[in-house]
Protein backbone atom coordinates (compact mmCIF):
# COMPACT_ATOMS: atom_id res chain seq x y z
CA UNK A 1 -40.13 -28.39 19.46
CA UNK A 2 -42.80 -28.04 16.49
CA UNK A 3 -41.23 -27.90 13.16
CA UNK A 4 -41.69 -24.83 11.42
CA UNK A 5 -42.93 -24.59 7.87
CA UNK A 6 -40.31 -22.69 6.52
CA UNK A 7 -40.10 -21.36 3.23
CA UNK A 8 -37.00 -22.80 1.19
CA UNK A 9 -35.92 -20.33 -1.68
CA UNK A 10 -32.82 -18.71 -3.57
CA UNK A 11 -31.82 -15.21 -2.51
CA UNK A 12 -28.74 -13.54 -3.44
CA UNK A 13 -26.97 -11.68 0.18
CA UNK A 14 -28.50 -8.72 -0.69
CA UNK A 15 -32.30 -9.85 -1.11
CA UNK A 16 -31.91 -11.90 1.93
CA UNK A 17 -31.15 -8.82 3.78
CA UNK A 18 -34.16 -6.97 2.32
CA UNK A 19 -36.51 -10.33 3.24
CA UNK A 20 -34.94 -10.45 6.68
CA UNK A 21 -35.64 -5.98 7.17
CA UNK A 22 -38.97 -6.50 5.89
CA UNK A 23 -40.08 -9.52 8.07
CA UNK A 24 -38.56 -6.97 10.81
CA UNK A 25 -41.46 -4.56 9.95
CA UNK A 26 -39.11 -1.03 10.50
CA UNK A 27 -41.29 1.81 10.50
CA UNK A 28 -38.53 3.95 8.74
CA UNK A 29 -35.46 3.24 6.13
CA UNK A 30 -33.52 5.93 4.62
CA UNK A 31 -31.93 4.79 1.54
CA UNK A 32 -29.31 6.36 -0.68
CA UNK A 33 -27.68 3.97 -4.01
CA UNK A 34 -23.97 2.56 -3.32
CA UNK A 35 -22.70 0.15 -5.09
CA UNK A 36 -22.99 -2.97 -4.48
CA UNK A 37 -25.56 -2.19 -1.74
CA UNK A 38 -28.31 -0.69 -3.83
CA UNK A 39 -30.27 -4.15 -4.71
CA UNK A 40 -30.94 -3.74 -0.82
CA UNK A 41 -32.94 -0.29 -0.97
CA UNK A 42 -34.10 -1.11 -4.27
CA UNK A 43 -36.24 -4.26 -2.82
CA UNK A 44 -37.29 -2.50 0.12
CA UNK A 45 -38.54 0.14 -1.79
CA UNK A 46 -40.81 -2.61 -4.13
CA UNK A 47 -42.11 -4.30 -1.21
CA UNK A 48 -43.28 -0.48 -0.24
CA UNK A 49 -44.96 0.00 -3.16
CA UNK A 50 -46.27 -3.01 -3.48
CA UNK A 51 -47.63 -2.39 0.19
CA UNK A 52 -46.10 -5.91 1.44
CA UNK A 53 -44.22 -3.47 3.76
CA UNK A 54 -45.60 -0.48 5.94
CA UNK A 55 -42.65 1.55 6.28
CA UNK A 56 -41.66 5.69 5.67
CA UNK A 57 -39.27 4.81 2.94
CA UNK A 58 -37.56 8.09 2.77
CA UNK A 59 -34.99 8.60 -0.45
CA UNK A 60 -32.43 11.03 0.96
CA UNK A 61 -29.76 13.08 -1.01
CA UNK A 62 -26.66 11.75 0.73
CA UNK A 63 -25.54 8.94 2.85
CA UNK A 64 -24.65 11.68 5.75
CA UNK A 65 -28.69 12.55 5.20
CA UNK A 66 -29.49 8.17 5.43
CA UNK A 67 -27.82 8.02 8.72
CA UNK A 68 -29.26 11.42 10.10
CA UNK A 69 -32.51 10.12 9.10
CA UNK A 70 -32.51 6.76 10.83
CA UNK A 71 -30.58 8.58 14.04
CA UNK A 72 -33.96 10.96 14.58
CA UNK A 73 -36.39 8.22 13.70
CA UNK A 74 -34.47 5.24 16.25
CA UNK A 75 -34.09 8.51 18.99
CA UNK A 76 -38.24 9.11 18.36
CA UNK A 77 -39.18 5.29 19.19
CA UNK A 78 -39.26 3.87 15.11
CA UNK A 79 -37.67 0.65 14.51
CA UNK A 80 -35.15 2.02 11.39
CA UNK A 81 -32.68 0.69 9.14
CA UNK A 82 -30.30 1.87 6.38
CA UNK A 83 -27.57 -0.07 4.22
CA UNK A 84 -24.53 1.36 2.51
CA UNK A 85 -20.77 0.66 1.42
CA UNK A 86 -17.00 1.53 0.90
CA UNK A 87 -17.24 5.50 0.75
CA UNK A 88 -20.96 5.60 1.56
CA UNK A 89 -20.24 4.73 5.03
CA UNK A 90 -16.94 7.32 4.90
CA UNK A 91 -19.25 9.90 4.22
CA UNK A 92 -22.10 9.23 6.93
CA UNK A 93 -19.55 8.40 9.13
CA UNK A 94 -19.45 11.43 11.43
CA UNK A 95 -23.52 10.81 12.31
CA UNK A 96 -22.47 6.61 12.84
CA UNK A 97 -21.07 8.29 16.12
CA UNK A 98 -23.97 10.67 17.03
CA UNK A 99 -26.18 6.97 16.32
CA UNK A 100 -23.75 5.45 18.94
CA UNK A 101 -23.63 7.84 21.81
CA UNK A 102 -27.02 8.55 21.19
CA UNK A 103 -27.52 4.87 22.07
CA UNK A 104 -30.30 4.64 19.04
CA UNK A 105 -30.88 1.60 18.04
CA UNK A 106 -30.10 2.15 14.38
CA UNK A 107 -29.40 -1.36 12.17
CA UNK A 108 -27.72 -0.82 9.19
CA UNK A 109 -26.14 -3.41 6.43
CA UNK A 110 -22.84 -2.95 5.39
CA UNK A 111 -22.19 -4.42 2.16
CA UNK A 112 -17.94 -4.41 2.02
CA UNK A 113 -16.10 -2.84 -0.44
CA UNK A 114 -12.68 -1.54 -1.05
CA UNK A 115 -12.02 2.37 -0.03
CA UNK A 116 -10.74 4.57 -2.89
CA UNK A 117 -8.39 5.36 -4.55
CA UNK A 118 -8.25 4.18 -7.14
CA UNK A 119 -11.83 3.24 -7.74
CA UNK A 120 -12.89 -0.01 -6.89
CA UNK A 121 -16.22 -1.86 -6.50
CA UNK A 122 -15.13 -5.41 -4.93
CA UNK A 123 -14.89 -6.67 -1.45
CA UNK A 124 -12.69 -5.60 1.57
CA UNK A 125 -13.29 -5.11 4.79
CA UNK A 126 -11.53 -1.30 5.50
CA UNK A 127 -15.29 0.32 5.17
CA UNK A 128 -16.95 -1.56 7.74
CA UNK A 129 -14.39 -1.68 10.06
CA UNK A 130 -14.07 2.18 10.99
CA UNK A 131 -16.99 2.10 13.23
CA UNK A 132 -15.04 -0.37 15.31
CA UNK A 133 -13.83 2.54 17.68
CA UNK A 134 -17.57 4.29 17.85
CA UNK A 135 -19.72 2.24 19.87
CA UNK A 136 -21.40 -0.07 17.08
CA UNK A 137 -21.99 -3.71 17.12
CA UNK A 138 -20.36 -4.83 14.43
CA UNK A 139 -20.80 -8.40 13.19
CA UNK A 140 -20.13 -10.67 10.02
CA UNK A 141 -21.71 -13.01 7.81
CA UNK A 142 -20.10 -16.26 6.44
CA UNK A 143 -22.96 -17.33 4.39
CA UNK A 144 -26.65 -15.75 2.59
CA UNK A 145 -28.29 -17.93 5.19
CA UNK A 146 -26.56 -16.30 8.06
CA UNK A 147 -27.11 -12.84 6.02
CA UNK A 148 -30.45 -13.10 6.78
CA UNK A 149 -30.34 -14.92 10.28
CA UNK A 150 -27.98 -12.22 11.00
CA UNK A 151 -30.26 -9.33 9.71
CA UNK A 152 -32.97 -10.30 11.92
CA UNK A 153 -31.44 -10.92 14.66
CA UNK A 154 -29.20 -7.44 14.64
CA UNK A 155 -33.15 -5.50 15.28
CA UNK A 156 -33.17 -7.88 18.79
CA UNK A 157 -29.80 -7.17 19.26
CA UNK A 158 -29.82 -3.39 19.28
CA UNK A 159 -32.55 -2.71 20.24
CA UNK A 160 -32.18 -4.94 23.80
CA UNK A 161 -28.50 -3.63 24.10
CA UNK A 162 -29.58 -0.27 22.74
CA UNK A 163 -26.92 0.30 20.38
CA UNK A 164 -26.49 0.81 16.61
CA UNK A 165 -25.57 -2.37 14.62
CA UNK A 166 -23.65 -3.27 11.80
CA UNK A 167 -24.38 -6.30 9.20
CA UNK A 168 -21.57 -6.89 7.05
CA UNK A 169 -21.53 -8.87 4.21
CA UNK A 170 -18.94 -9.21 1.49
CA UNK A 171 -19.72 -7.09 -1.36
CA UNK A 172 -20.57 -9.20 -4.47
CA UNK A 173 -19.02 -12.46 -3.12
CA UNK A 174 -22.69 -12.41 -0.50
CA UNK A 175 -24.12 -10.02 -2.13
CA UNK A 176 -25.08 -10.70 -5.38
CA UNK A 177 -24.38 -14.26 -5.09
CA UNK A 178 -27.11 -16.61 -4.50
CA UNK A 179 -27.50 -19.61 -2.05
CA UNK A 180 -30.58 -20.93 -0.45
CA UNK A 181 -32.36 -19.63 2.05
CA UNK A 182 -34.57 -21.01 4.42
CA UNK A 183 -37.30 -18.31 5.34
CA UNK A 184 -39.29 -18.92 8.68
CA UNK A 185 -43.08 -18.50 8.98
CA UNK A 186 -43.75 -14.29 9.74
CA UNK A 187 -45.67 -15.43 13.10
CA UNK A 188 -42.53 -16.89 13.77
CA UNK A 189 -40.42 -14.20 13.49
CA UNK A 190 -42.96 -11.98 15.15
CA UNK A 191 -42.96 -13.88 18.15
CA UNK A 192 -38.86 -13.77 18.01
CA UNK A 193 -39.03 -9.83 17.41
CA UNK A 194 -41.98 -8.42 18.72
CA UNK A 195 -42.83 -4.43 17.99
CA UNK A 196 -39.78 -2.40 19.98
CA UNK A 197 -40.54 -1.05 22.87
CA UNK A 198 -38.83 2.25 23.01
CA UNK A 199 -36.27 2.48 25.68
CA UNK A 200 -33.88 4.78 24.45
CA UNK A 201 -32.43 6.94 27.35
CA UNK A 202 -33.14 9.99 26.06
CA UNK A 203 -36.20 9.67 23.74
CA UNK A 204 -37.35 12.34 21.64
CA UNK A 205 -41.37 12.84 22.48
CA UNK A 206 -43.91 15.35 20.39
CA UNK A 207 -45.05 18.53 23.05
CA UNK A 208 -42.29 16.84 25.68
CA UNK A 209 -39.10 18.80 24.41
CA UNK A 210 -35.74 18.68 25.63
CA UNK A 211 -32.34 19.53 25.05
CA UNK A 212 -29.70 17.36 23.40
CA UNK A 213 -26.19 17.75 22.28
CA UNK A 214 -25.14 21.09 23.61
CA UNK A 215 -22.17 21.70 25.91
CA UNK A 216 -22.02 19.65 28.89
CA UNK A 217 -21.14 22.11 32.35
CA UNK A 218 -18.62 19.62 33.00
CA UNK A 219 -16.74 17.86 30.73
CA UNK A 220 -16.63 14.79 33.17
CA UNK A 221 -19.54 14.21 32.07
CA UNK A 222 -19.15 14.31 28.28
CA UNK A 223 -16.46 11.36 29.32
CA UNK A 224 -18.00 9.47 31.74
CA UNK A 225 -21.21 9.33 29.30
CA UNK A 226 -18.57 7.61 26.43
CA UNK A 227 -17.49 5.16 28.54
CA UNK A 228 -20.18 3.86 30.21
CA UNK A 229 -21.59 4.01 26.20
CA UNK A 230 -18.21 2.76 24.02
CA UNK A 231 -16.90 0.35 27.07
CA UNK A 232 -19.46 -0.52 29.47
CA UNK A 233 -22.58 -1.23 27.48
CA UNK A 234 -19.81 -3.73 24.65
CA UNK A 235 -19.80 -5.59 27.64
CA UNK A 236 -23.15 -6.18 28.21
CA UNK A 237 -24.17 -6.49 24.50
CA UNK A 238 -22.05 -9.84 24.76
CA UNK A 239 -24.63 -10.92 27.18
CA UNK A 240 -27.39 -9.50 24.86
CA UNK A 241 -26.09 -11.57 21.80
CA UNK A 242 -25.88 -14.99 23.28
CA UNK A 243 -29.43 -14.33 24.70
CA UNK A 244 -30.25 -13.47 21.38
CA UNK A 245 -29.14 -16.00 19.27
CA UNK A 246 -30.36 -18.66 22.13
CA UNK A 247 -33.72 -17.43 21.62
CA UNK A 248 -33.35 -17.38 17.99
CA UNK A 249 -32.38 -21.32 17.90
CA UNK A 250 -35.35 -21.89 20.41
CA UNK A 251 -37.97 -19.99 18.38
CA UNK A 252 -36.52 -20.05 14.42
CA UNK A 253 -34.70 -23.50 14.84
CA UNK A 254 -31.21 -21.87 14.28
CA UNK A 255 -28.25 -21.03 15.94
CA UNK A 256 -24.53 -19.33 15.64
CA UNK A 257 -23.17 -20.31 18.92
CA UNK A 258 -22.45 -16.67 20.08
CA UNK A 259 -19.63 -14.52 19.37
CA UNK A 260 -17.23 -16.90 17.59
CA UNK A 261 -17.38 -19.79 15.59
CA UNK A 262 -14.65 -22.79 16.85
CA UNK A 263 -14.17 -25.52 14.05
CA UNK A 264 -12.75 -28.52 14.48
CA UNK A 265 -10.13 -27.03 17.19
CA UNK A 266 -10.51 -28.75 19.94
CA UNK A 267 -7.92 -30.79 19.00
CA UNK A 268 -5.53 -28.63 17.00
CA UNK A 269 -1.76 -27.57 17.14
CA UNK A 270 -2.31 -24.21 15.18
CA UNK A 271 -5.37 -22.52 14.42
CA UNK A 272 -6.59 -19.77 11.62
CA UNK A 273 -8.88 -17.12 12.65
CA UNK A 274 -10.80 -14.91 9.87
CA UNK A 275 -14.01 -13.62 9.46
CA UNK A 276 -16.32 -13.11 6.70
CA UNK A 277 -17.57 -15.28 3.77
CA UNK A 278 -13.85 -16.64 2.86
CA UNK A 279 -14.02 -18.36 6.17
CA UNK A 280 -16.01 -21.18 4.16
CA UNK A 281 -12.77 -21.27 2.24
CA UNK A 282 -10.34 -21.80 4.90
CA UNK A 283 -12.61 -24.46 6.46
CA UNK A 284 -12.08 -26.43 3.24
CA UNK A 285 -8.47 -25.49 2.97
CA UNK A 286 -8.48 -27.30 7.16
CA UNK A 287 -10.50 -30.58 6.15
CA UNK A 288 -7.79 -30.46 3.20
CA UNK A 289 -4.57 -30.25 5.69
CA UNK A 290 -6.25 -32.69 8.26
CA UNK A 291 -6.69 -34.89 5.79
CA UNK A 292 -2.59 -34.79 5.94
CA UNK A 293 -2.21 -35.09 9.24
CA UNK A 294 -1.94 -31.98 9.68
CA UNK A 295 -3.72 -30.88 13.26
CA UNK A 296 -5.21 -26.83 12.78
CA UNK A 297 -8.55 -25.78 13.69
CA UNK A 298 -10.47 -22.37 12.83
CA UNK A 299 -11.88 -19.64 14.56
CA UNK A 300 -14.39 -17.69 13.08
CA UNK A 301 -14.98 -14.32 14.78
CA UNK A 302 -18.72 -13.28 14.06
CA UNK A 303 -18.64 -10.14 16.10
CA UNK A 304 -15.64 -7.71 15.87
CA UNK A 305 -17.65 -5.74 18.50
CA UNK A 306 -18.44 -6.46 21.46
CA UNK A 307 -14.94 -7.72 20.66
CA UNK A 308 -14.56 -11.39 21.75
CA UNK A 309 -11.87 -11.37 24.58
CA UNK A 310 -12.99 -13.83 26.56
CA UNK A 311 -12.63 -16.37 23.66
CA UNK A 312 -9.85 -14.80 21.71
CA UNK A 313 -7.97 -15.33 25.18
CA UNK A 314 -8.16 -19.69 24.10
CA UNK A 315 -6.29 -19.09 21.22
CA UNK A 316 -2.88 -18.68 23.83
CA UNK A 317 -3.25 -22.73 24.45
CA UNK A 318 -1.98 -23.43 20.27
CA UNK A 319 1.38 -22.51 18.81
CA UNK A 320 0.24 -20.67 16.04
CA UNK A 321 -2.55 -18.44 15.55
CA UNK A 322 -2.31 -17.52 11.66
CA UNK A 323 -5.31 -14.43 11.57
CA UNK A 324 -6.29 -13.62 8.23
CA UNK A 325 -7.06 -10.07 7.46
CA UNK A 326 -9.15 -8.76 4.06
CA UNK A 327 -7.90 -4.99 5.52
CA UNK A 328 -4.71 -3.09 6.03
CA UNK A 329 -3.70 -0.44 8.39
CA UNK A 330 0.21 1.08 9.04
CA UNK A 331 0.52 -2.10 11.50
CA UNK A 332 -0.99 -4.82 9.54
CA UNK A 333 -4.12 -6.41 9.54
CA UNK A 334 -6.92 -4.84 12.08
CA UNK A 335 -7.91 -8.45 13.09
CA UNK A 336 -4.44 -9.63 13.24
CA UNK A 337 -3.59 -6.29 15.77
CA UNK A 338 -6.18 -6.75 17.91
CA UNK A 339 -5.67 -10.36 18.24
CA UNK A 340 -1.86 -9.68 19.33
CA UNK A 341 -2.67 -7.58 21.63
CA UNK A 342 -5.57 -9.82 23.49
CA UNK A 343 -2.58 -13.17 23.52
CA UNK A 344 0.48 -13.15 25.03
CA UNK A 345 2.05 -16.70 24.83
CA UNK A 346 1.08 -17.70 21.10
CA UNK A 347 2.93 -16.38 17.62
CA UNK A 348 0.78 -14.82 15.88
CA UNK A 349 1.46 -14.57 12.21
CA UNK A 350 -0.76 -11.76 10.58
CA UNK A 351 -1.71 -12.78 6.71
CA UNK A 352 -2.98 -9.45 4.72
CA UNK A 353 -4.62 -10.96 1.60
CA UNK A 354 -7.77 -10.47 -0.51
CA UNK A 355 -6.99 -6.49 -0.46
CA UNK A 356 -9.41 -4.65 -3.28
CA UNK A 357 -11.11 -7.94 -4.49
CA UNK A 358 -8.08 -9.77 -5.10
CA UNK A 359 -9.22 -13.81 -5.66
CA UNK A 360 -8.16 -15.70 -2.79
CA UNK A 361 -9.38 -19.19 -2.38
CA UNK A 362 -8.94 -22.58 -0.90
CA UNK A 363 -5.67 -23.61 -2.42
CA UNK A 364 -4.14 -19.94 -1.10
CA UNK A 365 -5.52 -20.55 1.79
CA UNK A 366 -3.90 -24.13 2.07
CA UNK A 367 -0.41 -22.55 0.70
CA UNK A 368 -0.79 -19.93 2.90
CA UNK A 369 -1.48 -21.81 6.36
CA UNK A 370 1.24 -24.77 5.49
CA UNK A 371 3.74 -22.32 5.14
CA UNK A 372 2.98 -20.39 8.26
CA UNK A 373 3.29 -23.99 10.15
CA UNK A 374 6.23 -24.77 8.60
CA UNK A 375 8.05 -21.52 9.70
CA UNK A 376 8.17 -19.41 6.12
CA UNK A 377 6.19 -16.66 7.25
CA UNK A 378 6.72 -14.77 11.16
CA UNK A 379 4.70 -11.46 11.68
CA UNK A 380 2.99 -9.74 9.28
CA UNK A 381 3.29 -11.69 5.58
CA UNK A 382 1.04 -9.82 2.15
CA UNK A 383 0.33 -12.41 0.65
CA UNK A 384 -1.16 -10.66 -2.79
């Protein structure tokens, strides 16, 4: 394979987002300022301006308006992205469904934040994780260099599966932290993501109109459209991804592996699943209890949705399965639920910590997972 001459640079999460959207070239982004997502728009709108970037860059008055904006432009055949975070996404989220049964294409970063009240700007994973019921792909980066693998990607991704996307990235911890970057050639990436084509069901065409979102004659309908939409086409977006990220590696010279990332589990007792950019943390907090002897392995879960089964469904061959959750619900953790309910011969042990920016690193992560081996901790443990 010829060796691309990639650009090597510093971006923080955020700017590596806006590199990855504008190497995308989206015909449309609707941008409204959240905290800390705004950096993202900001660029965007400078490479506009600068005309580095033909785009509609269209400053709306709400988030709602952002997501309405990149709904009609995905359903007319643009390629069209939007960011937000925390209460931004709250308040566009009755359109993130419209996006999803729609089946437009829509990609959106979701820079994590903690949900109100009180207020708080720093990471947690509550915000993104609402759209897991609607339809979206939903998928998380570990690192700046995944941000913007990730970013790219998500355009292929949707718009082959033909479903909204999600990007999250931890809000300042990604965001405004910088890491470097490798940045492929743009006749690389063009060959990766050519121009959509625009295969949207129902697509919305100038002096061709139709009808669209009034009251179906039979509400069999109404359902049988959700499922084959919420539950049939997550199934084949799993195919879509792999294909995806294979094609990526082939073409870019990078790949994720899929759906999950499995480290250093092959041969493991107990294993600790998370997602999101503390996962680099518990990796070090495993080399650290390996290098005791102690036999536990990781599973980092990329995409929440299409939700993994298939290789969720391993974890029943360890004892433990300690899932790490940087949300809360009534029940726990959402990660640790829906792992519990995929297993059914493993204890799972369901570890709620980093809640509203709360500093957990490798050593809590050590503490954490050598106490749930040793038997301290059964269930669901806070551990704030």
């Amino acid at each position: 394979m010829k060796t691309l001459a990639v650009q090597k640079t510093a971006l923080t999460g955020n700017y590596a987002v806006a590199y990855a959207v504008k190497m995308a070239k989206p015909h449309v982004i609707a941008a409204y300022p959240i905290t800390p997502q705004t950096s993202i728009v900001e660029k965007l709108s400078e490479f506009v301006e600068k005309g580095e970037l033909n785009a509609r860059f269209v400053n709306v008055e709400s988030e709602f308006a952002a997501m309405s904006v990149v709904y009609g432009a995905a359903m007319a055949g643009a390629r069209a992205f939007t960011a937000t975070s925390s209460h931004g996404l709250l308040y566009m989220y009755e359109a993130t469904w419209w996006a999803a049964l729609s089946r437009a294409p829509v990609v959106m970063a979701v820079v994590t934040r903690t949900i109100g009240p009180p207020w708080n700007i720093h990471v947690e994973h509550n915000d993104i994780l609402v759209l897991r019921d609607s339809g979206w792909i939903i998928a998380m980066a570990e690192n700046v260099q995944e941000v913007f693998d990730l970013t790219l990607q998500a355009f292929k991704i949707a718009e082959t599966a033909v479903l909204p996307m999600a990007v999250g990235l931890d809000g300042f911890v990604l965001s405004h932290s910088t890491e470097p970057v490798e940045i492929p050639p743009q006749e690389a990436v063009d060959k990766f993501l050519p121009p959509r084509r625009p295969d949207v069901p129902l697509l919305l065409r100038p002096g061709e109109p139709v009808v669209f979102g009034n009251l179906p004659s039979d509400n069999r309908i109404h359902a049988r459209h959700k499922i084959a939409t919420v539950y049939e086409a997550q199934r084949e977006a799993k195919k879509v991804i792999d294909q995806v990220d294979w094609e990526y590696g082939k073409i870019i010279g990078r790949n994720y592996g899929g759906l999950v990332e499995w480290y250093k589990a092959s041969d493991a007792k107990n294993i600790v699943v998370c997602m999101g950019a503390w996962c680099s943390d518990a990796k070090q907090a495993v080399d650290a209890l390996r290098k005791r002897s102690i036999p536990v392995g990781l599973m980092r879960v990329r995409f929440l949705r299409p939700f993994p089964l298939e290789e969720v469904s391993q974890l029943d061959q360890y004892e433990k399965v300690i899932v790490y959750d940087r949300d809360i619900t009534p029940l726990g953790g959402v990660l640790g639920i829906e792992i519990k309910a995929a297993l059914s011969k493993a204890s799972v042990i369901n570890i709620v910590a980093g809640i509203a920016g709360v500093d957990f690193d490798v050593q809590n992560f050590y503490e954490t997972i050598q106490k749930a081996i040793e038997g301290s901790y059964k269930g669901i443990e806070f551990a704030i």
